[in-house]
Protein backbone atom coordinates (compact mmCIF):
# COMPACT_ATOMS: atom_id res chain seq x y z
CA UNK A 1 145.26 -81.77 -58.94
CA UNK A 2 144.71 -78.31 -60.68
CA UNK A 3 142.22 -79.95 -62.72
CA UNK A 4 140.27 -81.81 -60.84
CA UNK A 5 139.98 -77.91 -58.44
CA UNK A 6 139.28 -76.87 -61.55
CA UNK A 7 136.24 -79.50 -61.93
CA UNK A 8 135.10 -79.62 -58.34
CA UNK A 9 134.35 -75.13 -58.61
CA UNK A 10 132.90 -75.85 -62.05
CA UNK A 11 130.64 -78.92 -60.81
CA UNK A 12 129.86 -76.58 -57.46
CA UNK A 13 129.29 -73.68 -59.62
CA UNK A 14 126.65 -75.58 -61.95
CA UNK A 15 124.57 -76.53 -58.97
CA UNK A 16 124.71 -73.13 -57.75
CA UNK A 17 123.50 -72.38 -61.25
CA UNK A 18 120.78 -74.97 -61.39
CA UNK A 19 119.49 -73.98 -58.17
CA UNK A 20 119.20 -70.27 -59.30
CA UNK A 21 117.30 -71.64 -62.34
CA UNK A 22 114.74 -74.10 -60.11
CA UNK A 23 114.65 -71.02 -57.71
CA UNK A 24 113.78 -68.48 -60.64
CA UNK A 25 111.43 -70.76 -61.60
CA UNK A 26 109.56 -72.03 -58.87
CA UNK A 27 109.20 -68.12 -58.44
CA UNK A 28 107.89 -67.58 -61.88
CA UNK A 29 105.35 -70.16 -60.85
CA UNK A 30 104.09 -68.35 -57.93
CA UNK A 31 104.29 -65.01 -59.16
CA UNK A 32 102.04 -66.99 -62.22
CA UNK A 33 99.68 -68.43 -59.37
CA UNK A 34 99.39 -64.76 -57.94
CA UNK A 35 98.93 -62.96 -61.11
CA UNK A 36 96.19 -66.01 -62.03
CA UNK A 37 94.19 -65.16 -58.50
CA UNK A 38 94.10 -61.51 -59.29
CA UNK A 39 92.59 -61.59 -63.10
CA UNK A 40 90.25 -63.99 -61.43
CA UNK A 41 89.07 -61.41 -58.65
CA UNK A 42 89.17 -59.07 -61.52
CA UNK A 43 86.32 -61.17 -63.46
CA UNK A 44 84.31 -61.12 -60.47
CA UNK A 45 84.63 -57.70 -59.55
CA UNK A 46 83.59 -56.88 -63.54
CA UNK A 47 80.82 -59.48 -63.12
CA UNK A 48 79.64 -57.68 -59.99
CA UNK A 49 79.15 -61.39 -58.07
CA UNK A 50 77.61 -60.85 -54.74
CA UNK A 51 79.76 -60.46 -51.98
CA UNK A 52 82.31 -59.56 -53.92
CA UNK A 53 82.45 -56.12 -53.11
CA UNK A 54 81.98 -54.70 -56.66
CA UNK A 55 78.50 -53.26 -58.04
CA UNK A 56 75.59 -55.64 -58.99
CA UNK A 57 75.13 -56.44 -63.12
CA UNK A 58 71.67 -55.22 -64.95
CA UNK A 59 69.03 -58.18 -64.88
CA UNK A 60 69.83 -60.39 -67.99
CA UNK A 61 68.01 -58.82 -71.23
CA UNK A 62 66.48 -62.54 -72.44
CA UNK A 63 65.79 -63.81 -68.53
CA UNK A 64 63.74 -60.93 -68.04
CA UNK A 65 61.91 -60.93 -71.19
CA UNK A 66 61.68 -64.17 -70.94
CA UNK A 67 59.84 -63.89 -67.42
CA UNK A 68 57.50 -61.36 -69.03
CA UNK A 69 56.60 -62.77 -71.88
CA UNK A 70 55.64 -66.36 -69.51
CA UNK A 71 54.90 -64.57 -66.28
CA UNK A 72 52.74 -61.68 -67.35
CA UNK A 73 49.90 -63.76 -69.16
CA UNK A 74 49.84 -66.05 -66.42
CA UNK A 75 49.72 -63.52 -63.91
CA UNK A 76 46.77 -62.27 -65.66
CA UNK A 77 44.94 -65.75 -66.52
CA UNK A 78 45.19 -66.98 -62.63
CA UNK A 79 44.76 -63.64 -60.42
CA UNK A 80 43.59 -61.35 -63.51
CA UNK A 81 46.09 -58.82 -62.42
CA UNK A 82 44.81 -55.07 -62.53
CA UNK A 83 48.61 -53.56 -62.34
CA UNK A 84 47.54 -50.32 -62.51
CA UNK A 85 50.09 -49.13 -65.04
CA UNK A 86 47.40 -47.34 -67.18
CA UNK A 87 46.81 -44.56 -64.46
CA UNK A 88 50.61 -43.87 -63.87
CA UNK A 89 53.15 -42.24 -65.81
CA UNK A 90 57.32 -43.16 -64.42
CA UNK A 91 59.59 -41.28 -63.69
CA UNK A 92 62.56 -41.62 -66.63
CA UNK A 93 65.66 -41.53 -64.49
CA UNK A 94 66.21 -43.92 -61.80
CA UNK A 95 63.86 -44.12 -59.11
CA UNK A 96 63.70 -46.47 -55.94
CA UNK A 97 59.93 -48.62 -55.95
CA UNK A 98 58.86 -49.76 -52.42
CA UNK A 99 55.80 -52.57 -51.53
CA UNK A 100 53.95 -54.31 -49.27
CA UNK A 101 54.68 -57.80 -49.34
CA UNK A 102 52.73 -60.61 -48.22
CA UNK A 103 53.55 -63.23 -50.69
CA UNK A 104 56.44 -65.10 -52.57
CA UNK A 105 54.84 -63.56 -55.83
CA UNK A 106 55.02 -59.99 -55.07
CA UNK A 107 58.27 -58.97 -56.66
CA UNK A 108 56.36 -60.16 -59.89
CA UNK A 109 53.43 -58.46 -59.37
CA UNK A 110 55.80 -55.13 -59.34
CA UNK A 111 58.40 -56.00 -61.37
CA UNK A 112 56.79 -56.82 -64.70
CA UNK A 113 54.32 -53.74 -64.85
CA UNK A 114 57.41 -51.74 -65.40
CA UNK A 115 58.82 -53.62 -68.36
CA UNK A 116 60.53 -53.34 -70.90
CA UNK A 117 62.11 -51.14 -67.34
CA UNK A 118 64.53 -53.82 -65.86
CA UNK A 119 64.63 -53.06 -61.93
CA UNK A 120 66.75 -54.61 -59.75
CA UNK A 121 65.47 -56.33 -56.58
CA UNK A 122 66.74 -56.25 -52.99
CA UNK A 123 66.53 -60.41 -52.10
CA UNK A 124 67.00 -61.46 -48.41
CA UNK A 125 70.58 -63.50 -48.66
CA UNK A 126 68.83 -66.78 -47.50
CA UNK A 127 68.01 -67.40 -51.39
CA UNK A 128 70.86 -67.11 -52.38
CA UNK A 129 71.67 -70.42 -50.69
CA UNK A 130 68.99 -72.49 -52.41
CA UNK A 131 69.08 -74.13 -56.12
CA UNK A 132 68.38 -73.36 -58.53
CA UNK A 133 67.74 -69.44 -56.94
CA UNK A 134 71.62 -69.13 -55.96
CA UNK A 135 72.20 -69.27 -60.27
CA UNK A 136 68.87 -67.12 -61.14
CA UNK A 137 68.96 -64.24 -58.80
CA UNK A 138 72.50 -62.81 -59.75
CA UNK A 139 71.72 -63.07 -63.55
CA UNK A 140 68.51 -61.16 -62.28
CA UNK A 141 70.66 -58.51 -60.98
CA UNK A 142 69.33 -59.31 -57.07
CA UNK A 143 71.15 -57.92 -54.22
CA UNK A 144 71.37 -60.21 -51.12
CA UNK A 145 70.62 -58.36 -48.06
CA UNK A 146 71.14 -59.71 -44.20
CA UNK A 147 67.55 -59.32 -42.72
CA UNK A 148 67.22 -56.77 -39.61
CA UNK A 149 70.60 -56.28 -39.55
CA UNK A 150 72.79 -53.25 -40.96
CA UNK A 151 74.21 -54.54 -44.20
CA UNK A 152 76.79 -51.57 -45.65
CA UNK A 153 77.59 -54.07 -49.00
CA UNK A 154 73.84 -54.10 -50.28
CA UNK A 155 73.76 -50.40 -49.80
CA UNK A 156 76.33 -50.05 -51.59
CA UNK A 157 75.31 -52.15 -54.46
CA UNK A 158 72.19 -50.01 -54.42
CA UNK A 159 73.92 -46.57 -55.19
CA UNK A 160 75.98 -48.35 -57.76
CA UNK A 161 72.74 -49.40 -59.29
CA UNK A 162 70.91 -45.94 -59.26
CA UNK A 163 74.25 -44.06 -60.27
CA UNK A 164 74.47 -46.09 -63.72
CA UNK A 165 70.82 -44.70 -64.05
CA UNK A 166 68.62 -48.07 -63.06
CA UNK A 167 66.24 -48.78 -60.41
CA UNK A 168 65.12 -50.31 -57.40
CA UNK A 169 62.68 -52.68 -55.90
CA UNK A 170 62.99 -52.36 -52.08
CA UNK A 171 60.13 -54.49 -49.76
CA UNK A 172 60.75 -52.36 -46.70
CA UNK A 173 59.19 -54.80 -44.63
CA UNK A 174 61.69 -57.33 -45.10
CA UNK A 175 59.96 -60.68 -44.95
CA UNK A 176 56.66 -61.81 -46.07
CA UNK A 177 53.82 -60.93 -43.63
CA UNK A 178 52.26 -63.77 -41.74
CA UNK A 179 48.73 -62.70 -41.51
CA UNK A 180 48.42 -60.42 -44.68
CA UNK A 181 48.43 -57.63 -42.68
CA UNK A 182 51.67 -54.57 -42.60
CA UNK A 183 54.44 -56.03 -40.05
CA UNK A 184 56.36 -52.40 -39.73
CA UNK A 185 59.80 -51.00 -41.56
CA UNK A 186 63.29 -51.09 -40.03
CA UNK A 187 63.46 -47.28 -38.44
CA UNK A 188 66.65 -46.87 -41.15
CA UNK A 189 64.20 -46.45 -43.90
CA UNK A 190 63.37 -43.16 -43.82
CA UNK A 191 67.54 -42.50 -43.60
CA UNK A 192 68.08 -44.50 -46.49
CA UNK A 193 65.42 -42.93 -48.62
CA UNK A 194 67.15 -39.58 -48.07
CA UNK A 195 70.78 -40.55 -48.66
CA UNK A 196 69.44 -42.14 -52.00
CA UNK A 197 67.79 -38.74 -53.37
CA UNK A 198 65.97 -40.59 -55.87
CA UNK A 199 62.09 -40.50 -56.56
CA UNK A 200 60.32 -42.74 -54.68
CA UNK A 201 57.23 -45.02 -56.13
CA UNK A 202 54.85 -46.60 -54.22
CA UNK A 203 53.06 -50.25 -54.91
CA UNK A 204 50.31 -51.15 -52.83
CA UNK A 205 49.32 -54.56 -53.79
CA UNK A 206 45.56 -55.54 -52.59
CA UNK A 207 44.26 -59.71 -53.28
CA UNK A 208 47.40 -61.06 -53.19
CA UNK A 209 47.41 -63.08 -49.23
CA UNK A 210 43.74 -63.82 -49.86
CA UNK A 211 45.18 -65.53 -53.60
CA UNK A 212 48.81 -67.27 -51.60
CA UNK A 213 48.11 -67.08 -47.95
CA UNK A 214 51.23 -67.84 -45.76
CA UNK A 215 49.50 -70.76 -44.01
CA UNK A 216 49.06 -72.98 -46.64
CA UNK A 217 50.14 -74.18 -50.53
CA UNK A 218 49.20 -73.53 -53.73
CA UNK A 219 47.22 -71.02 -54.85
CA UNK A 220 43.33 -69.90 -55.05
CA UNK A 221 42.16 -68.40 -58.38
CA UNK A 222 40.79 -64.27 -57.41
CA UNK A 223 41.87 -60.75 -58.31
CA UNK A 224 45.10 -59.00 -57.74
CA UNK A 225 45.43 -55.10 -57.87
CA UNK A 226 48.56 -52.80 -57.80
CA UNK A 227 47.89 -49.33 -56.91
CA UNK A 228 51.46 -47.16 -58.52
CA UNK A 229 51.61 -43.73 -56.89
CA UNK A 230 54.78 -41.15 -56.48
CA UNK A 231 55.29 -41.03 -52.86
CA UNK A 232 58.03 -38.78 -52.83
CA UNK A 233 60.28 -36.61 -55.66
CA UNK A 234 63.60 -35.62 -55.36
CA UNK A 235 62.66 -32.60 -53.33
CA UNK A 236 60.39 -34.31 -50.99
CA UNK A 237 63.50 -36.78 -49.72
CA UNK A 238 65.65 -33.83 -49.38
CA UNK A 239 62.77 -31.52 -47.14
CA UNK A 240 61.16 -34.07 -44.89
CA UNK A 241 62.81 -35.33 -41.78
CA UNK A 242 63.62 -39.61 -41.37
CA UNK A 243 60.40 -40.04 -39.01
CA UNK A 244 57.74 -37.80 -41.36
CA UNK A 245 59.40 -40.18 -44.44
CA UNK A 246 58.73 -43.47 -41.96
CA UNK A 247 55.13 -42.63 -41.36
CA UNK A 248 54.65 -41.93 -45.22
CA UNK A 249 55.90 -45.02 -46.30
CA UNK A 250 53.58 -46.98 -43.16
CA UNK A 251 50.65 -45.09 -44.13
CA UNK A 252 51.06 -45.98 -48.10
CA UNK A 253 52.04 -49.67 -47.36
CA UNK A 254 49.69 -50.19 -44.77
CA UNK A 255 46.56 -49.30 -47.41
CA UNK A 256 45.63 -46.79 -45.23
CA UNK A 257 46.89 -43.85 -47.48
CA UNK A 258 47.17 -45.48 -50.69
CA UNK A 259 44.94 -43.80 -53.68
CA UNK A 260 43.00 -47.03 -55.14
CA UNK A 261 42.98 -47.48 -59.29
CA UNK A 262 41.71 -50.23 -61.23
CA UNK A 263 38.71 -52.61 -60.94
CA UNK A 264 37.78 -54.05 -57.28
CA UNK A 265 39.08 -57.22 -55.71
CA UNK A 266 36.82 -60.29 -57.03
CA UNK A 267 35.57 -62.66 -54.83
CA UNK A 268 37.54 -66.53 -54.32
CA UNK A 269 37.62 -69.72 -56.67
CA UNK A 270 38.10 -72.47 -54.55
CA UNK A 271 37.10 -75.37 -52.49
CA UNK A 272 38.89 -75.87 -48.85
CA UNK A 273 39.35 -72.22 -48.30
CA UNK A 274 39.92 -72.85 -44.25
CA UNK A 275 42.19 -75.95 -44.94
CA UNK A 276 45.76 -74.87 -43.43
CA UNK A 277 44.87 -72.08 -41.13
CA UNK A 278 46.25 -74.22 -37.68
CA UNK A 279 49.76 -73.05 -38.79
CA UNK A 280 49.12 -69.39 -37.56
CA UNK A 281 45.59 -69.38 -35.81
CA UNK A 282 45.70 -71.56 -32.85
CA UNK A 283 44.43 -70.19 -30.04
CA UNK A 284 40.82 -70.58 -29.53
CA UNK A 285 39.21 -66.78 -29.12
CA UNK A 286 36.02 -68.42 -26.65
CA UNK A 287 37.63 -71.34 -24.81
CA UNK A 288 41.20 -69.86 -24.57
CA UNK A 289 42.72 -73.48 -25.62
CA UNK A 290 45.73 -73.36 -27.58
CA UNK A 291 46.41 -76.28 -30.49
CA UNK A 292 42.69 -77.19 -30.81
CA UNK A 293 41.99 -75.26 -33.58
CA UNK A 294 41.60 -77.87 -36.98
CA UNK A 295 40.48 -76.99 -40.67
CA UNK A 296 38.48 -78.87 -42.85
CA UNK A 297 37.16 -77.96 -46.19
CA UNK A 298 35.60 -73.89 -45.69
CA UNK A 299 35.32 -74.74 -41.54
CA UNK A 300 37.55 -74.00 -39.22
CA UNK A 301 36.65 -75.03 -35.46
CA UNK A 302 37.89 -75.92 -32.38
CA UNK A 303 37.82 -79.23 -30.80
CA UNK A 304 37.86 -78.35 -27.14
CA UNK A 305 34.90 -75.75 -27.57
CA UNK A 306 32.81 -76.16 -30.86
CA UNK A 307 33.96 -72.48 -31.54
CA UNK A 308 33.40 -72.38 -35.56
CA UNK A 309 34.10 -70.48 -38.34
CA UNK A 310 33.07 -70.34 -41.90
CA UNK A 311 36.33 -68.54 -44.69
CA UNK A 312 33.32 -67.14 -46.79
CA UNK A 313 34.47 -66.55 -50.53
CA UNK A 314 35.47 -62.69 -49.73
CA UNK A 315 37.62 -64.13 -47.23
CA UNK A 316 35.93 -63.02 -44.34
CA UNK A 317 35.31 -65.39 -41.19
CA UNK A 318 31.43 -65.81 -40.44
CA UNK A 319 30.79 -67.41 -37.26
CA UNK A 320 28.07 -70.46 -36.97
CA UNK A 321 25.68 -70.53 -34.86
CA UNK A 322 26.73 -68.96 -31.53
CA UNK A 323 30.69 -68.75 -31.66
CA UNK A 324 32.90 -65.82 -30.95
CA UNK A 325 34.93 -65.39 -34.12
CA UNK A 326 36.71 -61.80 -35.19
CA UNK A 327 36.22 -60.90 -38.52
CA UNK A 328 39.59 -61.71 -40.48
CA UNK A 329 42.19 -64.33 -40.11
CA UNK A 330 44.65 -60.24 -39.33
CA UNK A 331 42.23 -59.75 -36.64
CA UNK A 332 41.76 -62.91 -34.97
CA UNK A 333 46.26 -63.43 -35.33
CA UNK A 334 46.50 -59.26 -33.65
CA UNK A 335 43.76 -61.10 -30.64
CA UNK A 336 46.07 -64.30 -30.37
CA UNK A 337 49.53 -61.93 -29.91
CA UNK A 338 47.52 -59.84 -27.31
CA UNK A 339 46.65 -63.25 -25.44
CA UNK A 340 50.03 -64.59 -25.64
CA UNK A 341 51.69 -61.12 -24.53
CA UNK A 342 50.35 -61.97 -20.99
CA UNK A 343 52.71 -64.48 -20.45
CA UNK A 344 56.01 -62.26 -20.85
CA UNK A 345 56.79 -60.06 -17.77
CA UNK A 346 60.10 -58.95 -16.12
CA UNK A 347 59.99 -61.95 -13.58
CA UNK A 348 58.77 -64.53 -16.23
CA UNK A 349 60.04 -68.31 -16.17
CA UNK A 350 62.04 -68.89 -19.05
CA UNK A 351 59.92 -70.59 -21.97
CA UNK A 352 61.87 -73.77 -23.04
CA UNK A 353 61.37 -76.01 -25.69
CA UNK A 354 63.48 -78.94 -27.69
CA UNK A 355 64.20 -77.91 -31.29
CA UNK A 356 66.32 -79.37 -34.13
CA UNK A 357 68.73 -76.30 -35.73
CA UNK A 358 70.47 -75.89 -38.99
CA UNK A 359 72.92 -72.85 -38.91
CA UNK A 360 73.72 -71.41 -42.89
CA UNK A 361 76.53 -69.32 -42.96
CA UNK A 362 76.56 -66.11 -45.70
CA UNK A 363 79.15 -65.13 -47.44
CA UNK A 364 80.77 -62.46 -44.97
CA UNK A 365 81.30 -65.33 -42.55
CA UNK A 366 82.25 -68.02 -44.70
CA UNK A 367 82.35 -71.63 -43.51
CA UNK A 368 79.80 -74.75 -44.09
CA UNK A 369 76.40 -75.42 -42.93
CA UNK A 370 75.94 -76.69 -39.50
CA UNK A 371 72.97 -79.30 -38.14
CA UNK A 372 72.29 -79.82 -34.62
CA UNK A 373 69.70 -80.26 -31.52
CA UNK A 374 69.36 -78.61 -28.77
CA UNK A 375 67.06 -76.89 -26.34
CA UNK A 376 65.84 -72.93 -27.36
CA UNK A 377 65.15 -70.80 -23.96
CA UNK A 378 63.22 -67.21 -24.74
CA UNK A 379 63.38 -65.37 -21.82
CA UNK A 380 63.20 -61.27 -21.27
CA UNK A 381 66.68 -61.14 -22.19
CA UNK A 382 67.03 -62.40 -25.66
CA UNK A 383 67.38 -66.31 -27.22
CA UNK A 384 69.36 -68.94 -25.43
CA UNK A 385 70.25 -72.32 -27.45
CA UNK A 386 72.47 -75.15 -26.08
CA UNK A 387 72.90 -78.26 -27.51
CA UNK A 388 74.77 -79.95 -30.04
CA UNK A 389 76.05 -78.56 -33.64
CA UNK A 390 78.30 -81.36 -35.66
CA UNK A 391 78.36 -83.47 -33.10
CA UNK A 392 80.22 -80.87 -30.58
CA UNK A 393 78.77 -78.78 -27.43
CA UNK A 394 77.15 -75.36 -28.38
CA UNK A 395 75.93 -72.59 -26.98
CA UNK A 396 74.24 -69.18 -28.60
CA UNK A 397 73.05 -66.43 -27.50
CA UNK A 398 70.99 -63.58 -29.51
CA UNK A 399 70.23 -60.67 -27.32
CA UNK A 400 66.57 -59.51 -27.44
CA UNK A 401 67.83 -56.09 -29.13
CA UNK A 402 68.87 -57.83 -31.95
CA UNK A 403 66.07 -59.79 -32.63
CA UNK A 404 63.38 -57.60 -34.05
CA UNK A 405 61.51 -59.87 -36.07
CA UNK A 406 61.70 -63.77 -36.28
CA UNK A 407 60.74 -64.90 -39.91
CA UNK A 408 57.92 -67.69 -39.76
CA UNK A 409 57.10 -70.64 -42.01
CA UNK A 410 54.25 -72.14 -42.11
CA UNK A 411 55.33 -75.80 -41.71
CA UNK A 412 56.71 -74.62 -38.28
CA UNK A 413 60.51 -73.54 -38.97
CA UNK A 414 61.26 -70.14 -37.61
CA UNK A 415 64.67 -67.87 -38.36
CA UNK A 416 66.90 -65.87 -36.68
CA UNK A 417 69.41 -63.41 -38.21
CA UNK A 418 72.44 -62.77 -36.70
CA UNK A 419 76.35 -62.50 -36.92
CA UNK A 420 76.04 -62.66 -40.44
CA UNK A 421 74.38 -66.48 -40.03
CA UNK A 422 71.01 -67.80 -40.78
CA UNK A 423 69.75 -69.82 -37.60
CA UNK A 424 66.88 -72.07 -39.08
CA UNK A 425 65.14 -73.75 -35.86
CA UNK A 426 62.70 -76.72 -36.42
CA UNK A 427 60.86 -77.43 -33.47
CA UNK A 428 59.90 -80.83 -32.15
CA UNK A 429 56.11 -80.23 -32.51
CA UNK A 430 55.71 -78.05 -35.67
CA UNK A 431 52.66 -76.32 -34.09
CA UNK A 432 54.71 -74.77 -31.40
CA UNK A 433 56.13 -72.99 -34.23
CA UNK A 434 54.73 -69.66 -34.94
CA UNK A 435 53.98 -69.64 -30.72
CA UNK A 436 58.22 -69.00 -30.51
CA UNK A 437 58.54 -66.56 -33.51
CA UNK A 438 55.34 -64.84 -31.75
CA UNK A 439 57.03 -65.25 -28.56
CA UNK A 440 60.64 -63.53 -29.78
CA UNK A 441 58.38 -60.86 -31.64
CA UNK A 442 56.79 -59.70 -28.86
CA UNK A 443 59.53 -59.84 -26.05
CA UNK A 444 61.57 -57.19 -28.30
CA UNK A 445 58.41 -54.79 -28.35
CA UNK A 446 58.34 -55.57 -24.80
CA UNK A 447 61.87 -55.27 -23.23
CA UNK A 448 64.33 -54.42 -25.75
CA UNK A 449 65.14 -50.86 -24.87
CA UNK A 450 65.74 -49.53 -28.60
CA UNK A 451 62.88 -51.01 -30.95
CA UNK A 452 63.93 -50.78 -34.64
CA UNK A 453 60.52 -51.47 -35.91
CA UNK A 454 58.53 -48.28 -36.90
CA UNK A 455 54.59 -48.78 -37.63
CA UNK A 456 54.35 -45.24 -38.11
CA UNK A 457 50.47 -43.89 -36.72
CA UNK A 458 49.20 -47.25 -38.00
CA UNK A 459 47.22 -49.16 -35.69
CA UNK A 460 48.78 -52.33 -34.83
């Protein structure tokens, strides 16, 4: 009987035993797990991976030389880039390089003057959504920024840039202008320019819209020139207040300020120079009819009036015979926003219209992409959707405060930045387009009640 006692607390004892063992090591397991997650965080942190939180890696050595050594001829063969290098001597320590930008090629155009100099380049976030761009930019050292909206983790990643002695390439404006012409700087600018107290170059690049307009593909053989000028030193940051840095950096983007080197701005290679221009001209300046305006070969015309102009190889509009036609394809886009600007007013009917959405999450938010359709109301208060996203009942709202400026494509889609999302809208009829992004533009100048846009004294 004493034995089998005996047996029974042994027996009881060894499966106490055992499960101390399977506990100890189920918990060596975990703790293995946690210790795992953390080197991995670690690697990413060293790596400097977007969104991470950590600071942003220099551009990869053979990427960017490889880019210059590809990029640079070609830039030269196609637009027979005038970079302007020659007349301007860089600063050695880091420096922050701002430019107008009016086409997808632009960060080349300033980038590779400067090598063997490897900058890094403020990217809008959206790209780093897209293949093969979501693997290139990060080895290129990019840093994803949220368009219009404060973004504390690319500032961040700027200063740990400039403090490890590199630099900058900072597009102030933010997206790619529509008509060629300057679209305006956040009103932060001039704030972050100051808390950065680095020198700040300049890049005015004149040819480029005429060479890639927005409203079309491809390309058209002509000149590009980069004027490189010190806008500010150290000192200047330091003295002059946020608005007197704002208007600077208007007046140098804008052309209006910017000292001119190199050899002038050729005249166009191409056939079919109108072809394309519907997607952002289509109001008709002498019959007032909206989506008449077609394109064929060097004409563009309207089919309600006759109204007709000739894209002459400078890239001017000449009218034939007697039409009324403004002088550039910046000038007759400024006439069409003035025209559509009578329809918004405090007691307005809502403008509605049926669009298809796509809603890309960034990495602050997390999450997967969402599809949908829906109907988008622009009224004096902001953006209204409702509709469907995944198959289940949605509705958005982006007030018109927060909706500065409404990216533009030119086959139609249209973008809206907000609570760390992308809001991609495709509307039924492609043509009605840039008419909503012009729309959403204009009702912020008009009744939001703190603009963020600065033109500086340029006229607009």
């Amino acid at each position: 009987m004493l034995h089998n006692n005996i047996g029974c607390i042994f027996c009881s004892e060894f499966v106490h035993f055992g499960e101390i063992i399977i506990e100890s090591e189920c918990m060596s397991i975990k703790r293995q797990k946690r210790e795992d997650t953390l080197r991995i965080r670690a690697k990413r942190k060293k790596k400097g991976k977007p969104g991470s939180g950590s600071s942003v890696k220099r551009p990869n050595a053979l990427l960017y030389c490889f880019a210059y050594a590809l990029g640079y001829p070609l830039l030269k063969l196609l637009f027979r880039l005038d970079d302007g290098r020659k007349d301007f001597v860089r600063p050695k320590g880091p420096f922050l390089v701002i430019a107008n930008h009016s086409t997808m090629l632009d960060f080349l155009f300033v980038m590779l003057p400067f090598y063997p100099r490897r900058i890094n380049a403020v990217t809008t976030s959206r790209y780093f959504f897209s293949r093969p761009l979501n693997k290139i930019l990060p080895m290129m050292g990019c840093i994803p920024k949220d368009q219009f909206e404060p973004d504390f983790m690319s500032i961040k990643h700027v200063k740990s840039v400039l403090k490890r002695g590199g630099s900058i390439l900072l597009f102030p404006e933010g997206r790619c202008s529509t008509d060629g012409a300057f679209s305006g700087i956040h009103n932060a600018t001039g704030k972050l320019v100051k808390n950065l107290g680095v020198p700040v170059i300049s890049c005015y690049i004149d040819g480029a819209y005429t060479c890639l307009p927005h409203w079309r593909k491809g390309i058209r053989l002509g000149r590009v020139r980069v004027s490189m000028s010190e806008l500010f030193s150290i000192e200047d940051t330091q003295e002059l207040s946020v608005d007197e840095i704002n208007n600077a950096i208007c007046a140098r983007l804008s052309g209006e300020d910017e000292p001119r080197s190199g050899k002038p701005i050729r005249t166009l290679h191409a056939r079919r120079l109108a072809e394309g221009l519907e997607h952002i001209l289509y109001w008709c300046p002498k019959c007032g009819m909206e989506s008449t305006m077609v394109s064929k070969g060097n004409e563009f015309r309207c089919t309600a009036c006759g109204n007709c102009a000739v894209v002459a190889k400078t890239g001017k509009l000449v009218p034939k015979n007697d039409s009324i036609i403004p002088d550039t394809v910046s000038d007759w886009y400024v006439e069409q926003a003035r025209h559509l600007s009578q329809e918004l007013s405090e007691d307005m009917e809502p403008i509605i219209g049926t669009v298809n959405i796509q809603v890309t999450p960034s990495g602050k938010s997390g999450g997967a992409m969402q599809t949908g359709r829906g109907e988008l109301v622009i009224s004096p208060k902001g953006w209204a959707f409702e509709g469907l996203l995944n198959g289940e009942p949605a509705e958005l709202f982006f007030p018109v405060e927060t909706v500065p400026a409404v990216p533009f494509e030119y086959d139609g889609d249209f973008m809206i930045y907000a609570h760390g999302n992308i809001y991609r809208f495709m509307p039924e009829y492609p043509r009605l387009g840039l008419r909503y992004s012009l729309l959403g533009e204009l009702a912020h100048r008009k009744f939001s009640t703190r603009s963020v846009i600065t033109h500086g004294h340029v006229k607009t």
